[in-house]
Protein backbone atom coordinates (compact mmCIF):
# COMPACT_ATOMS: atom_id res chain seq x y z
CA UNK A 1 5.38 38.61 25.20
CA UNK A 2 3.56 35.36 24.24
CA UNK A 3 1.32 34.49 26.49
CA UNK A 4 1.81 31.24 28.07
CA UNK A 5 -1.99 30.13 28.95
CA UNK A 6 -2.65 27.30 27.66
CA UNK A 7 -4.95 26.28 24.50
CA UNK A 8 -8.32 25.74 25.57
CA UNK A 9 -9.44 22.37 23.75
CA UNK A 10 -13.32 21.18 22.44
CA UNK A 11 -13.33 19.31 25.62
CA UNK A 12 -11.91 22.02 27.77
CA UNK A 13 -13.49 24.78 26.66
CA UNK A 14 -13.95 26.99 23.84
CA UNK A 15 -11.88 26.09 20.52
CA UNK A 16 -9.33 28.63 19.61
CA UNK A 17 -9.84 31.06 16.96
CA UNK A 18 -6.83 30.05 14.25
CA UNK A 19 -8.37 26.34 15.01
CA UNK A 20 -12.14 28.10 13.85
CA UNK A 21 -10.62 29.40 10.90
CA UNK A 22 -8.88 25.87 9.89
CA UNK A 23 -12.00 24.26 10.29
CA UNK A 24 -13.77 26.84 8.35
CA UNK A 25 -11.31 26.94 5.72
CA UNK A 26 -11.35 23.00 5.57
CA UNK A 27 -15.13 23.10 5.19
CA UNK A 28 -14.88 25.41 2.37
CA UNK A 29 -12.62 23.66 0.35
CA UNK A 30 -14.49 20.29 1.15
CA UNK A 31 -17.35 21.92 0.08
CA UNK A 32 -15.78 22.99 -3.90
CA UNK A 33 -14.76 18.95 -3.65
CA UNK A 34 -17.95 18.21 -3.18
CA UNK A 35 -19.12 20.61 -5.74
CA UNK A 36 -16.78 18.44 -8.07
CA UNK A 37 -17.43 15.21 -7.67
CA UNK A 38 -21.39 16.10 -7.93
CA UNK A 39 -20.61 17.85 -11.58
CA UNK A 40 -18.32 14.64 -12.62
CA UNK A 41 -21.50 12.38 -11.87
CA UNK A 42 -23.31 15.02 -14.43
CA UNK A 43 -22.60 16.67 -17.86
CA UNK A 44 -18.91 17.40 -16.63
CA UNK A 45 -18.39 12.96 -16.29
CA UNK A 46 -19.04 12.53 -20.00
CA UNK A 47 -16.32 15.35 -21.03
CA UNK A 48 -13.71 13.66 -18.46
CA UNK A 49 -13.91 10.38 -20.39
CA UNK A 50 -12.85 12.41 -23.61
CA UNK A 51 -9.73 14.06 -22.06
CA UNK A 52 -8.80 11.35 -20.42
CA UNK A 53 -9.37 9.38 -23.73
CA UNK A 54 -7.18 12.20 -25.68
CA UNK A 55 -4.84 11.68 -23.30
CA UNK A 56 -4.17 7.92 -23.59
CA UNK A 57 -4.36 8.04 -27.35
CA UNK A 58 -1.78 10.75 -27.63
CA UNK A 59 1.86 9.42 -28.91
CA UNK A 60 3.70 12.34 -27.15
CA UNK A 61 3.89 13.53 -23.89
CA UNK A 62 0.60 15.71 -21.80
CA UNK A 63 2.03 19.53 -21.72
CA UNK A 64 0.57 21.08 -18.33
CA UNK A 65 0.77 24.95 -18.52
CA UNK A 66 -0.58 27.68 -15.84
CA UNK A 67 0.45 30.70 -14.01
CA UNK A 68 -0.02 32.31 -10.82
CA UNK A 69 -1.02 29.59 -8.35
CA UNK A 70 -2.55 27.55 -11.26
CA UNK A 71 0.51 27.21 -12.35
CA UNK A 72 1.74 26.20 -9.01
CA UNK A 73 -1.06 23.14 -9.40
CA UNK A 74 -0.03 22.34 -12.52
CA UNK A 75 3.27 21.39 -11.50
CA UNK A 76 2.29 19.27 -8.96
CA UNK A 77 -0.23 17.49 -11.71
CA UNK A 78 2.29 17.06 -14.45
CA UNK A 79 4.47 15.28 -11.56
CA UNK A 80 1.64 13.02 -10.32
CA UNK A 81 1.19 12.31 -14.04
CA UNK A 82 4.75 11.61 -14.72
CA UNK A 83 5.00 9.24 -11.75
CA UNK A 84 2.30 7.04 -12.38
CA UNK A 85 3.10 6.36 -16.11
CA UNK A 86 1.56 9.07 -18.56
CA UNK A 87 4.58 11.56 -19.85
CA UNK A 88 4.46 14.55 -18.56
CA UNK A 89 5.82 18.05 -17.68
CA UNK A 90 5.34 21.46 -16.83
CA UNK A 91 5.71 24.50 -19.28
CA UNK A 92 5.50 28.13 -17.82
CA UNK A 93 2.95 30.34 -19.37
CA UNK A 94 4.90 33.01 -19.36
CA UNK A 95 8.13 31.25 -20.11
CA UNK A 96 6.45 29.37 -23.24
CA UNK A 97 6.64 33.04 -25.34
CA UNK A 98 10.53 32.91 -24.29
CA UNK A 99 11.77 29.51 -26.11
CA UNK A 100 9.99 26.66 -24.50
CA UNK A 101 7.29 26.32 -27.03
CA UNK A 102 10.21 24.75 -28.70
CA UNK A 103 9.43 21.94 -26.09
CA UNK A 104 6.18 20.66 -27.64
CA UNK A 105 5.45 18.83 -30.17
CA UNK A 106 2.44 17.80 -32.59
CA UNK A 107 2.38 14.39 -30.58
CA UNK A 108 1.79 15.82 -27.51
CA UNK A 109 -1.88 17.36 -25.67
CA UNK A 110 -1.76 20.75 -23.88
CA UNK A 111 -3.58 20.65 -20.68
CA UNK A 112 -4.17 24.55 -19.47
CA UNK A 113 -5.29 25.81 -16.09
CA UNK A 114 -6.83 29.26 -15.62
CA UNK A 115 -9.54 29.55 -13.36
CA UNK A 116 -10.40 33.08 -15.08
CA UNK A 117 -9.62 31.50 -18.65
CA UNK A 118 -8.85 35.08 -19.68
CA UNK A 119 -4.91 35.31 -18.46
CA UNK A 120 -3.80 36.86 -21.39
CA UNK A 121 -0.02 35.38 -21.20
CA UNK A 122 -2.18 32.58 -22.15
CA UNK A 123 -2.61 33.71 -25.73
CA UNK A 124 1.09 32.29 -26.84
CA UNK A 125 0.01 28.79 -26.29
CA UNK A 126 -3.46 29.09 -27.73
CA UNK A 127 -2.11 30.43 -30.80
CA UNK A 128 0.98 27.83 -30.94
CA UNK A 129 -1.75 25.17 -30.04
CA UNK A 130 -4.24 26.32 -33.04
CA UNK A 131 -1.30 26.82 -35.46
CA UNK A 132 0.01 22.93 -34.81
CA UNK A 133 -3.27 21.41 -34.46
CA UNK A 134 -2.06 20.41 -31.04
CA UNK A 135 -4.84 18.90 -28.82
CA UNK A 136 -5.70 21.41 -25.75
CA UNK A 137 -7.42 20.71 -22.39
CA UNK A 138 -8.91 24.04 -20.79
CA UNK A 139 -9.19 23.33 -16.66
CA UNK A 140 -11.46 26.48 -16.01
CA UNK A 141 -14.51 27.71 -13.90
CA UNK A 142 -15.78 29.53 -17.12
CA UNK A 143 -16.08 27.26 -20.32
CA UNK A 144 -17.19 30.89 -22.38
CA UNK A 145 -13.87 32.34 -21.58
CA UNK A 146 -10.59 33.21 -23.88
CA UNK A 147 -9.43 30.16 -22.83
CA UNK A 148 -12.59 27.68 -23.26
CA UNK A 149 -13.87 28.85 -26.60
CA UNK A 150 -10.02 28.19 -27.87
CA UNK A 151 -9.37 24.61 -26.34
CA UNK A 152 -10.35 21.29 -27.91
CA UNK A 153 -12.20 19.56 -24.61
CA UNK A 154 -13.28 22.16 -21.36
CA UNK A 155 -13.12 20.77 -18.19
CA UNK A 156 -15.59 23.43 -16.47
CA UNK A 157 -14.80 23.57 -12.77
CA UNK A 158 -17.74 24.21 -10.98
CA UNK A 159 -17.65 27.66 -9.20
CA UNK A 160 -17.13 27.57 -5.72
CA UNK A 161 -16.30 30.44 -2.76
CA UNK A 162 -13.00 30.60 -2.03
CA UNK A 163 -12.03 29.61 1.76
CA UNK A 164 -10.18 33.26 1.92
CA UNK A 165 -12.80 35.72 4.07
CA UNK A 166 -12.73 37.98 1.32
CA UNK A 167 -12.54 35.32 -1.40
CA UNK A 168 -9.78 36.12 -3.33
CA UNK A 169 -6.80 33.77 -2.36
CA UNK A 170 -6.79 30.79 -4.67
CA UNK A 171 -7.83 28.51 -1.73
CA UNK A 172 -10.65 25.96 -3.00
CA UNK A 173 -10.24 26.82 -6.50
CA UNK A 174 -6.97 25.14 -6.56
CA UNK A 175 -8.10 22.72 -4.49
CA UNK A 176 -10.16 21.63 -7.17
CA UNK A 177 -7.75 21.81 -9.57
CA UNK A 178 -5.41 19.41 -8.31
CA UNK A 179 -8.05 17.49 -7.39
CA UNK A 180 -8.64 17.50 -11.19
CA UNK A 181 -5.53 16.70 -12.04
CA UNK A 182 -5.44 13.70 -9.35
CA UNK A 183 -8.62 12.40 -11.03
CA UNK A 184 -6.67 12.39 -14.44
CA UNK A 185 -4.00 10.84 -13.27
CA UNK A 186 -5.49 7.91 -11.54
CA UNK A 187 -7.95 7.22 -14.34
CA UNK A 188 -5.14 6.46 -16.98
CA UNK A 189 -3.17 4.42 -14.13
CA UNK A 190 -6.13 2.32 -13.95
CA UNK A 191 -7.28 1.93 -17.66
CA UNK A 192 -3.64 1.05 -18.48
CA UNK A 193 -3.40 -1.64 -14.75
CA UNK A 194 -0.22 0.62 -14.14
CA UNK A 195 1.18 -1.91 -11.52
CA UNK A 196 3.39 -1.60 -8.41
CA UNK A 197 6.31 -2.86 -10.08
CA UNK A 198 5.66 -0.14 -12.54
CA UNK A 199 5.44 2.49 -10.32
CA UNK A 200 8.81 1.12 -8.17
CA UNK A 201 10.86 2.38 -11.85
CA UNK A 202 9.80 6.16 -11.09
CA UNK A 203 10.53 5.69 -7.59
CA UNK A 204 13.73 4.56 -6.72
CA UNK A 205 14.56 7.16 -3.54
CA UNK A 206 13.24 7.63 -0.45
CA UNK A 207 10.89 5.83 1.44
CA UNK A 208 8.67 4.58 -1.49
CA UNK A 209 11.51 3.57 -3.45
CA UNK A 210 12.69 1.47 -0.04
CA UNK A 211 9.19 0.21 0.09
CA UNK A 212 8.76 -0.79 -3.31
CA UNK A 213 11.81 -3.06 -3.64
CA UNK A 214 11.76 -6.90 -2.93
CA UNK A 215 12.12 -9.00 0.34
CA UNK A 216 15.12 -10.21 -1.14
CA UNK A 217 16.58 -6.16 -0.75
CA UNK A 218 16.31 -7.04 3.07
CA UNK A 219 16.21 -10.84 3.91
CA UNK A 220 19.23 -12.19 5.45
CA UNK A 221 21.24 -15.00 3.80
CA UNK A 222 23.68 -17.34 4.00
CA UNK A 223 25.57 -17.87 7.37
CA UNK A 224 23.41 -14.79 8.35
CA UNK A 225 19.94 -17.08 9.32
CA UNK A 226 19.96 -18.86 12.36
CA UNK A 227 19.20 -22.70 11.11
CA UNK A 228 19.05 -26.05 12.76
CA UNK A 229 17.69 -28.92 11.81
CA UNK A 230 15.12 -31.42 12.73
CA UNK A 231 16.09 -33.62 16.37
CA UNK A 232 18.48 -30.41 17.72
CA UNK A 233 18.33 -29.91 21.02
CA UNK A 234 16.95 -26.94 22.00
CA UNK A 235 20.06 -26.10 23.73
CA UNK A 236 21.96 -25.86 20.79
CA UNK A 237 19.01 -24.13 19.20
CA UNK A 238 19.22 -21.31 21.78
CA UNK A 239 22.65 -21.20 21.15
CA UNK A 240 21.63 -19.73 17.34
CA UNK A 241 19.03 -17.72 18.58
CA UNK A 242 21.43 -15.69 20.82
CA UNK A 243 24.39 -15.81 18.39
CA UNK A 244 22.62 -14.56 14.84
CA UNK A 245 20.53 -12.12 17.19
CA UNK A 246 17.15 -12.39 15.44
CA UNK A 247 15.17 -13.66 18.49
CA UNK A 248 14.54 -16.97 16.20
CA UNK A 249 15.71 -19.94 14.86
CA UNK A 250 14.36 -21.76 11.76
CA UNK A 251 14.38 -25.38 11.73
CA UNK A 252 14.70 -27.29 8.50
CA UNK A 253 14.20 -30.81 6.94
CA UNK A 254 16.68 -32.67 5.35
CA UNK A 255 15.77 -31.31 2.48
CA UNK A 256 16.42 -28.01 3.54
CA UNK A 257 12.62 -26.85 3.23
CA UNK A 258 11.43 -25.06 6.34
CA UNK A 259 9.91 -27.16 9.11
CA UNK A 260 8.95 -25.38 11.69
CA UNK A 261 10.32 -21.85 13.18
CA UNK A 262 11.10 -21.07 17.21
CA UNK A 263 10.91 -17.69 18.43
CA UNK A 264 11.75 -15.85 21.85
CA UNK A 265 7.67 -16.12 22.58
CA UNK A 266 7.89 -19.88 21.80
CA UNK A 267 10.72 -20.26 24.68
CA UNK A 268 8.55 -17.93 27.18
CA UNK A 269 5.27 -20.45 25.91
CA UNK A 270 7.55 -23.85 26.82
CA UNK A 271 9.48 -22.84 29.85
CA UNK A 272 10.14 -25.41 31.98
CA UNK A 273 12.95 -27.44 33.54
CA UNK A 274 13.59 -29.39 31.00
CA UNK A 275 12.93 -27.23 27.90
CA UNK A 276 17.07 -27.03 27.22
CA UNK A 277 17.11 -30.39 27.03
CA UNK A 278 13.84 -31.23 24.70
CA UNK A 279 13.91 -31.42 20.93
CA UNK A 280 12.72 -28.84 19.00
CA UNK A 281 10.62 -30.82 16.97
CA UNK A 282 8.21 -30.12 20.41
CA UNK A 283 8.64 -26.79 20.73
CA UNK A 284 8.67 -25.41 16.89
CA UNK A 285 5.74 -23.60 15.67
CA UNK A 286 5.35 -25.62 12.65
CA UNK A 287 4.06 -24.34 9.48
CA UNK A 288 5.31 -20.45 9.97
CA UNK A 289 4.56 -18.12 7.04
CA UNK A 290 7.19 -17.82 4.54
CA UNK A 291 7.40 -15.70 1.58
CA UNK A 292 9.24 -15.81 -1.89
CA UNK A 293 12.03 -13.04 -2.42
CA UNK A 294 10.26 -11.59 -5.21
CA UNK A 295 7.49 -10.06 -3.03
CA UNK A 296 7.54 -6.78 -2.87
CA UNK A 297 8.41 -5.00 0.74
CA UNK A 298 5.08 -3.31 0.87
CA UNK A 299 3.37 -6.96 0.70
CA UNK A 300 5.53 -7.90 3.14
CA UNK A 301 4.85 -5.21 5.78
CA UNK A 302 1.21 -6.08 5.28
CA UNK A 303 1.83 -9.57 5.85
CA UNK A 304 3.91 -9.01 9.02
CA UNK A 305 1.32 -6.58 10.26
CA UNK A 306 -1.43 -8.76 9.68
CA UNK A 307 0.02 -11.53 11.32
CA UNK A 308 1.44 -9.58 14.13
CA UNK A 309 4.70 -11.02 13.70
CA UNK A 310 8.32 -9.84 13.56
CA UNK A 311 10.06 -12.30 11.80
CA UNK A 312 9.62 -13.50 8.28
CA UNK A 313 11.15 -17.04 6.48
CA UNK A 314 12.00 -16.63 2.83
CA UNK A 315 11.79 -19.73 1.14
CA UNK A 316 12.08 -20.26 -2.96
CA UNK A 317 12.12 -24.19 -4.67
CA UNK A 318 10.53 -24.75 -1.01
CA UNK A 319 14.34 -24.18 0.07
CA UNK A 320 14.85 -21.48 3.29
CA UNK A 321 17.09 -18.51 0.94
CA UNK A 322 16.59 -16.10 3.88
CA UNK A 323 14.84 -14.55 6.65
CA UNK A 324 13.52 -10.69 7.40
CA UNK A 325 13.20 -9.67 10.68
CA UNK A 326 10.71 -6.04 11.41
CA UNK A 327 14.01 -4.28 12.65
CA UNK A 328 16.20 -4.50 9.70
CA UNK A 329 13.17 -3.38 7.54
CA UNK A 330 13.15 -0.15 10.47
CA UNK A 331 16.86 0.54 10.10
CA UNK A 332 16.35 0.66 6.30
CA UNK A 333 13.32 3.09 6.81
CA UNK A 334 10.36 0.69 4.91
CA UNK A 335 8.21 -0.09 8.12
């Protein structure tokens, strides 16, 4: 039967046991990170730069191959890869001896993981890589293995204790290889300035895909945005307010730029006797931020963030087009 004392916290008392072994385990793998990013600033930087290199130059597609839980990793790096604008996808070790060696080409660059470098399912790809003259990346802790002496470019992973007590479970050895893989990817999205825009095509679903569409996904047009113009009385301006159900009203010139905006804080800032009877040229906030509908919706959570603000004016040709309010961007999951 469970027991039903409760945990006993840092400040409480001792920590528990499973929360000693996650810090442990956490240390561990922070430590083969470490371990990393110290042999990138050495003799492993300078052989980065040439994969990463290979990889740009190549006209076909980067090949990730592993097995075991390197394989699992290299999954996970062909998607980051694929996402963020280099071609890429995942062939099975094993699977590659079966028909889907069929799936590579001369154009492309096999990147292999094998901690060991000896896995000898690896053999299929080393020979279809030597036969083709197709470019391969070894990811490995030992650069004299099978698997190193075969490959074009060795990306030696520095050896590090795995976070399992008796270290044997791939723990910080994958760790390292996905942080690898991470490193890879980001490089070529910077040398090629893979944008936001860019990375909104690969993303369409979910909640990046809501957040990287425009303002003008969410703004609210047309009869939708509560508008009056210069001289109203604030009576009638209320009277939008509570009808469009934004908790604002923008006010606009005769041009139809925006003048000045009035919000449920302004009304709490003004109240008096006579505020239903004032203008609202002397209540408006004037100035308010606006945006263009082209901005993306990340930008525009920043800017509402920033600004501590709910509502947002869109205005294009210095004409209001719409306005975003914080809960529709809620309902639609962005914020």
């Amino acid at each position: 039967m469970p027991s039903s004392k409760p945990l006993m916290t840092q400040s409480s008392g001792p920590i528990p046991d499973s929360v000693e072994s996650a810090l442990r385990t956490l240390e561990t793998e922070s430590g083969g990170i470490n371990a990393l990013a110290a042999a990138l600033r050495g003799p492993l930087g300078a052989t980065f730069a040439k994969a990463v290199d290979l990889i740009r130059n190549a006209k076909g597609r980067v090949i990730v191959t592993g097995l075991g839980k390197s394989g699992h990793m290299g999954r996970k790096i062909a998607a980051t890869l694929a996402s963020t604008g280099t071609p890429a996808f995942f062939v099975h070790t094993a699977e590659a001896a079966h028909g889907d060696l069929g799936m590579i080409t001369t154009d492309d660059v096999i990147m292999a993981l094998s901690w060991s470098g000896e896995q000898p399912e690896m053999k299929t790809l080393v020979n279809y890589s030597a036969r083709f003259a197709i470019p391969m990346i070894a990811v490995t802790s030992n650069a004299s293995s099978s698997l190193g002496q075969a490959a074009d470019i060795v990306l030696e992973l520095p050896k590090a204790r795995e976070a399992c007590p008796h270290n044997l479970a791939p723990t910080t050895s994958t760790m390292m290889q996905v942080a690898i893989g991470d490193a890879i990817a980001i490089a070529l999205l910077e040398g090629r300035g893979f944008t936001a825009l860019e990375f909104a095509h690969f993303h369409p679903g979910g909640k990046l895909g809501a957040m990287l569409k425009f303002v003008r996904d969410y703004m609210r047009t047309g009869a939708e945005i509560p508008l009056k113009p210069l001289g109203t009385k604030m009576s009638d301006a209320v009277m939008e307010m509570s009808a469009k159900g934004l908790g604002c009203v923008c006010i606009v010139d005769d041009a139809g730029g925006v003048a000045g905006i009035i919000t449920d804080g302004d009304l709490r800032r003004h109240m008096r006797p006579d505020l239903l009877t004032a203008s609202v040229d002397d209540i408006m906030t004037r100035q308010p931020k606006t945006v263009p509908p082209s901005m993306l919706a990340t930008e525009m959570i920043e800017v509402l963030n920033t600004r501590k603000i709910t509502t947002l004016v869109v205005t294009e040709a210095d004409k209001v087009v719409g306005i975003v309010h914080l809960h529709d961007l809620l309902r639609a999951g962005v914020a």
